[in-house]
Protein backbone atom coordinates (compact mmCIF):
# COMPACT_ATOMS: atom_id res chain seq x y z
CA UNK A 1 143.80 63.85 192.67
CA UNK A 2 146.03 62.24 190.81
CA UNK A 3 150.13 63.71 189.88
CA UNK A 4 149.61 62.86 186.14
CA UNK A 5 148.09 65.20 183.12
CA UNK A 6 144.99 65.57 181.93
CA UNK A 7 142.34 62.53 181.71
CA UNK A 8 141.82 60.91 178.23
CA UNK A 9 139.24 58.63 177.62
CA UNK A 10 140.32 56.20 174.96
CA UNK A 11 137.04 54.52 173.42
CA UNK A 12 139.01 51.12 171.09
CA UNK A 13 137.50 47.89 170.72
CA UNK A 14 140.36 46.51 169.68
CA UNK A 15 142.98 45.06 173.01
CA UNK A 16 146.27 45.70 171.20
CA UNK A 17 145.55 49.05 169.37
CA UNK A 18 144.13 49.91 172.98
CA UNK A 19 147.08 49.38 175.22
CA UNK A 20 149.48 50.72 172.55
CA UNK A 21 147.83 53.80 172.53
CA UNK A 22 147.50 53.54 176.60
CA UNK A 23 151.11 53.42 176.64
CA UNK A 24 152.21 56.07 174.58
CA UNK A 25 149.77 58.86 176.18
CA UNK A 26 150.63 57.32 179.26
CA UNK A 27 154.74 58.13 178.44
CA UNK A 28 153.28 61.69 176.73
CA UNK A 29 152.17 62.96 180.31
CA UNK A 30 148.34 61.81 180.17
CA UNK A 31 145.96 59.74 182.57
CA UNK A 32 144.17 57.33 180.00
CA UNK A 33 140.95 55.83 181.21
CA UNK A 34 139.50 53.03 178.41
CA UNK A 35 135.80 52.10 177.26
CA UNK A 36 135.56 49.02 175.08
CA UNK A 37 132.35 50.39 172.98
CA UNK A 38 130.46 54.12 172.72
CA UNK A 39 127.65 52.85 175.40
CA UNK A 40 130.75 52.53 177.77
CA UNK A 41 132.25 56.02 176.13
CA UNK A 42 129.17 58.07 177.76
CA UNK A 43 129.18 56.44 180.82
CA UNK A 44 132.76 57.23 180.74
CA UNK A 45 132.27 60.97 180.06
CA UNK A 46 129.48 61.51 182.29
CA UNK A 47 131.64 60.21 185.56
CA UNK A 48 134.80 60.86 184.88
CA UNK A 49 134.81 64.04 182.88
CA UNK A 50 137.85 63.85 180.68
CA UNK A 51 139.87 66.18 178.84
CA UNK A 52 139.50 64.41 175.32
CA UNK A 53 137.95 61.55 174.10
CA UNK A 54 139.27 59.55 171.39
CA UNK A 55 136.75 57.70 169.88
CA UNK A 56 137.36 54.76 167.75
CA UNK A 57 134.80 55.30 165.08
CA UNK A 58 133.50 51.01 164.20
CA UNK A 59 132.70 49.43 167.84
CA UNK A 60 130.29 47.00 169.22
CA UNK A 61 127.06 47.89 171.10
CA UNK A 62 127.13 51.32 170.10
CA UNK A 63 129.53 52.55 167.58
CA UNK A 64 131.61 56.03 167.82
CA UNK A 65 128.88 57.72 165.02
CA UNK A 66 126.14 57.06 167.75
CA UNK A 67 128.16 57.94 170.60
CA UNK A 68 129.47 60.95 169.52
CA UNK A 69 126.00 62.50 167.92
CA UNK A 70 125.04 61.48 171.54
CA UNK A 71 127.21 62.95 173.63
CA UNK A 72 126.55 66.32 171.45
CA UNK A 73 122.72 66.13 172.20
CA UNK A 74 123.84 66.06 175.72
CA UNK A 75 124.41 69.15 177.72
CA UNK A 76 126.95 67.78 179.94
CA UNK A 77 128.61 66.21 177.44
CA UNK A 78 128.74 68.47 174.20
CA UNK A 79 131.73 70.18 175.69
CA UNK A 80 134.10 67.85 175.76
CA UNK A 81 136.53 67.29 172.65
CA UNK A 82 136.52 64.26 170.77
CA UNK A 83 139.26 63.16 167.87
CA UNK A 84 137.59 60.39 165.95
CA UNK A 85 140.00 57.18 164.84
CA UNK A 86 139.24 55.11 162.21
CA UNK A 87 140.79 53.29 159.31
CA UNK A 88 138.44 54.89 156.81
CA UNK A 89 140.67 57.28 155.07
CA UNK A 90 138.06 58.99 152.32
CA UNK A 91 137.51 62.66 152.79
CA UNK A 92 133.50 61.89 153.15
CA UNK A 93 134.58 59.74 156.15
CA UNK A 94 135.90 62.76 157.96
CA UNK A 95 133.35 65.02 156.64
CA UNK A 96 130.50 62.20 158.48
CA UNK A 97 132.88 62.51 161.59
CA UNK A 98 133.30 66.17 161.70
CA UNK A 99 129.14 66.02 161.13
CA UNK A 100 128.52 63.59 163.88
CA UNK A 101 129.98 65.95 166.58
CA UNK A 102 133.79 65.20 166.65
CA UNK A 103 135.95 68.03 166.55
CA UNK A 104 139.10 66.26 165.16
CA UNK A 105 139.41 63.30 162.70
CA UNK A 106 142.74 61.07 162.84
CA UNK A 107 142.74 58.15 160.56
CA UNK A 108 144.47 54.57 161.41
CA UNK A 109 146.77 53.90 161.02
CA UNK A 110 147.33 56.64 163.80
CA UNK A 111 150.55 58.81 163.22
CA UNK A 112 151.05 59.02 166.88
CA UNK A 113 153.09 62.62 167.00
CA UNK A 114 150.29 64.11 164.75
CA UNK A 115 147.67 62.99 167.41
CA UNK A 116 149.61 64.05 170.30
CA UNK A 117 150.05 67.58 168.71
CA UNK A 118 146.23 67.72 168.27
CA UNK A 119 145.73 66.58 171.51
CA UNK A 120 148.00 68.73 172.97
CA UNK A 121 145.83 71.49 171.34
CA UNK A 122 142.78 70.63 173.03
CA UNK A 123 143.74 70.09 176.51
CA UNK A 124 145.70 73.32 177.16
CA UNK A 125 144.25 75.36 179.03
């Protein structure tokens, strides 16, 4: 087992938003495992069990909307928290996120010490 804080999965298609992000939590106290697309994302979840998820909400192969109503329809997945990140801003957009199984909504781009505090939320236990 590993010294650091609890395991987020960080689901971002895009390299430079990713290993920002990475970084930061990293700094923050966190273990940050990455996925690249929401096919990855459940593979993810399923064998490494994070804490959170934050799930970029437009990715290739199987975007965050999929993923997310998936990993709900899956018993040993529904439990996990996920924040959705996206750069659509609208109040539907959260409303669809909040409906797709995400129990957060953070919009891009991020406000990193607002996310933290919501992630910080999540994971205590």
């Amino acid at each position: 087992m590993t010294d650091r804080g609890p395991v987020v999965l960080l689901v971002e298609d895009n390299e430079l938003n990713c290993e920002m992000l990475t970084r930061r939590l990293t700094r923050a106290g966190f273990k940050v495992i990455t996925a690249a697309d929401g096919a990855q994302a459940l593979a993810l979840m399923a064998s490494a069990r994070p804490a959170l998820v934050l799930m970029d909400m437009n990715l290739p192969v199987m975007d965050g909307w999929t993923a997310c109503r998936r990993a709900r329809e899956d018993e040993q997945l529904r439990d996990i928290p996920i924040i959705a990140l996206t750069a659509h801003a609208m109040d539907a957009d959260r409303r669809s996120a909040l409906a797709a199984g995400c129990d957060d909504y953070a919009t891009k781009p991020i406000d990193f010490p607002e996310l933290l505090a919501k992630i910080r939320r999540m994971t205590a236990s």
